[in-house]
C-alpha atoms as a PDB file:
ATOM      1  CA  UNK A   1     385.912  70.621 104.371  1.00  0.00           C
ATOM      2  CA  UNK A   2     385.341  68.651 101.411  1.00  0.00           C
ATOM      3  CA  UNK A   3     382.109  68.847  98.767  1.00  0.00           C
ATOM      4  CA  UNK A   4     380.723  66.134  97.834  1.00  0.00           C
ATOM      5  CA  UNK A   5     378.150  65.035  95.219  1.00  0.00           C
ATOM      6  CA  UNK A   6     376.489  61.900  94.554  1.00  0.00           C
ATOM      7  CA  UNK A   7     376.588  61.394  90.529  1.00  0.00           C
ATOM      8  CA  UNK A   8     374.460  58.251  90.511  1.00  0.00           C
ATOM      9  CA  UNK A   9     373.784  55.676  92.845  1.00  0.00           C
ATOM     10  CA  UNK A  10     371.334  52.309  91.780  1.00  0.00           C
ATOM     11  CA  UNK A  11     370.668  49.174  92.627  1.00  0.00           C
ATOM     12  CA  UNK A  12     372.190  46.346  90.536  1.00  0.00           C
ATOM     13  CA  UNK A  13     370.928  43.158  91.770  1.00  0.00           C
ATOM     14  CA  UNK A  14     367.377  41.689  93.524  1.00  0.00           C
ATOM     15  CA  UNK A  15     369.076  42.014  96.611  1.00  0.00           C
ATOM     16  CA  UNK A  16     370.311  45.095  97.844  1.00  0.00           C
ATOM     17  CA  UNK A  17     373.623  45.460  96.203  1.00  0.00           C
ATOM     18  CA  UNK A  18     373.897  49.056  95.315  1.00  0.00           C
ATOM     19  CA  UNK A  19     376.865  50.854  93.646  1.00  0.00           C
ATOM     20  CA  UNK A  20     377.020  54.406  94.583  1.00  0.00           C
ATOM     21  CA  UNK A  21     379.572  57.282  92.543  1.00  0.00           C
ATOM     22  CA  UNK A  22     380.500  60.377  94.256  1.00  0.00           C
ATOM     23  CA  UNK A  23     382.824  63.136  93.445  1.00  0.00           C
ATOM     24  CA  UNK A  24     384.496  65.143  96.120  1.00  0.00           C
ATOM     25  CA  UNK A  25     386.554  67.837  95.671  1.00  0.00           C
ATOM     26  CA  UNK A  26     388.980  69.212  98.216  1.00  0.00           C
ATOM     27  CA  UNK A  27     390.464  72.484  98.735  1.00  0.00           C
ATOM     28  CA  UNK A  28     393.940  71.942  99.058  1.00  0.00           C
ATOM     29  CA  UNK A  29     394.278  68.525  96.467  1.00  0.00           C
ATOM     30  CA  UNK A  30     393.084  66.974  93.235  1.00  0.00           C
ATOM     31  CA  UNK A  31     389.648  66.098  93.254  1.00  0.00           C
ATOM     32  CA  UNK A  32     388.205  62.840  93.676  1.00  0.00           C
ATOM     33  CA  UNK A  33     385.502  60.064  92.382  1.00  0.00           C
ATOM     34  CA  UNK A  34     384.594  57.384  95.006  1.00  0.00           C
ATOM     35  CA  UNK A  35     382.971  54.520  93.492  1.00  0.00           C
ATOM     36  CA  UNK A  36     381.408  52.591  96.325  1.00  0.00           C
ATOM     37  CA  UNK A  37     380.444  48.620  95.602  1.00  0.00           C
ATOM     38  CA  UNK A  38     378.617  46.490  97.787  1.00  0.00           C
ATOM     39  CA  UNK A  39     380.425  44.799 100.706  1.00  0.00           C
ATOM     40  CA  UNK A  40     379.696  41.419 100.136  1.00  0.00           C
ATOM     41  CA  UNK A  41     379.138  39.257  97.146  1.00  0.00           C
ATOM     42  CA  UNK A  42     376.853  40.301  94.976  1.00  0.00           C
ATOM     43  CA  UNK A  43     374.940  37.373  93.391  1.00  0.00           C
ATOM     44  CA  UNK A  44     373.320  36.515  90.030  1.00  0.00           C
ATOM     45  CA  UNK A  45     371.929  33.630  87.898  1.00  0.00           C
ATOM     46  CA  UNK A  46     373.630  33.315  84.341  1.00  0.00           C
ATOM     47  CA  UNK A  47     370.115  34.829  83.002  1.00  0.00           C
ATOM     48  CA  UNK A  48     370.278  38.024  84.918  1.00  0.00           C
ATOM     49  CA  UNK A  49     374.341  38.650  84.315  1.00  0.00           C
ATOM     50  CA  UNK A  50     373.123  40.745  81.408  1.00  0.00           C
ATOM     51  CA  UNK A  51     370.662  42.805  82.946  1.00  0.00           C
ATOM     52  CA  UNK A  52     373.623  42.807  86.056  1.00  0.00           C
ATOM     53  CA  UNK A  53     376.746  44.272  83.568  1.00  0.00           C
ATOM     54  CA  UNK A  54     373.843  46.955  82.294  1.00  0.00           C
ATOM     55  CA  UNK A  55     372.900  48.099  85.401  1.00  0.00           C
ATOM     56  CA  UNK A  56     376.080  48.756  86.156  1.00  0.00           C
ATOM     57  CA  UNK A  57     377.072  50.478  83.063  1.00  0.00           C
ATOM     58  CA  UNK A  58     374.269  52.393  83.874  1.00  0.00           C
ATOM     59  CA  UNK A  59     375.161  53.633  86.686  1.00  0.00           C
ATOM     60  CA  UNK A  60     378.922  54.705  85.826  1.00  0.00           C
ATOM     61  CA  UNK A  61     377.136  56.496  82.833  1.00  0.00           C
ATOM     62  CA  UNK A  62     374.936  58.523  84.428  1.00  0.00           C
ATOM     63  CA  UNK A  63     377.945  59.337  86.469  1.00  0.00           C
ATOM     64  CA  UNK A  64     380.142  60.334  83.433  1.00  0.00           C
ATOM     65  CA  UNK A  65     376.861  62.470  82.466  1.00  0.00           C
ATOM     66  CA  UNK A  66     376.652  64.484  86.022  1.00  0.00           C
ATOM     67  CA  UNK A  67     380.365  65.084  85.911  1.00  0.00           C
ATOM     68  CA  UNK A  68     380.316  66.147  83.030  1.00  0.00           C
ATOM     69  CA  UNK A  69     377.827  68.824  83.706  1.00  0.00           C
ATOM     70  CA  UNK A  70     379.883  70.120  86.979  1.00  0.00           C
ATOM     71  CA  UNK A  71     382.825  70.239  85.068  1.00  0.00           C
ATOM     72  CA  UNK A  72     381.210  72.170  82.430  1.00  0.00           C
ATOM     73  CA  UNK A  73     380.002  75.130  85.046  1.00  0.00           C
ATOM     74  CA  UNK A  74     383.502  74.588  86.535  1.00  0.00           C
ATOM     75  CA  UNK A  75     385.058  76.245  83.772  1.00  0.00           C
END
């Protein structure tokens, strides 16, 4: 069975479009990140695409971060 691990997960608009990263690693293949977007469209104004891209750069690096770290005691 596989382990997974949620490296970040947020919310990255006023409605609820959230972007979750998981890693799962599997016994018998290469392991895996999962990045999960939101199913539909995810809408903005032109004001808030800033504060949009961040929050989603956020999220991948606090992901980077936390895989970091597992990879780290991996080793």
């Amino acid at each position: 069975m596989p382990q997974t691990t949620t490296l970040a997960s947020a919310r990255v608009t006023a409605a609820d479009d959230i972007i979750t990263v998981t890693y799962t690693k599997f016994a018998d293949s290469p392991s895996m990140i999962f990045v999960r977007w939101p199913r539909d469209v995810s809408v903005t104004t032109p004001n808030r695409l800033p504060a949009v891209a961040a929050a989603v750069n956020a999220v991948l690096a606090e992901a980077v971060g936390k895989l970091a770290a597992i990879r780290a005691t991996e080793r």
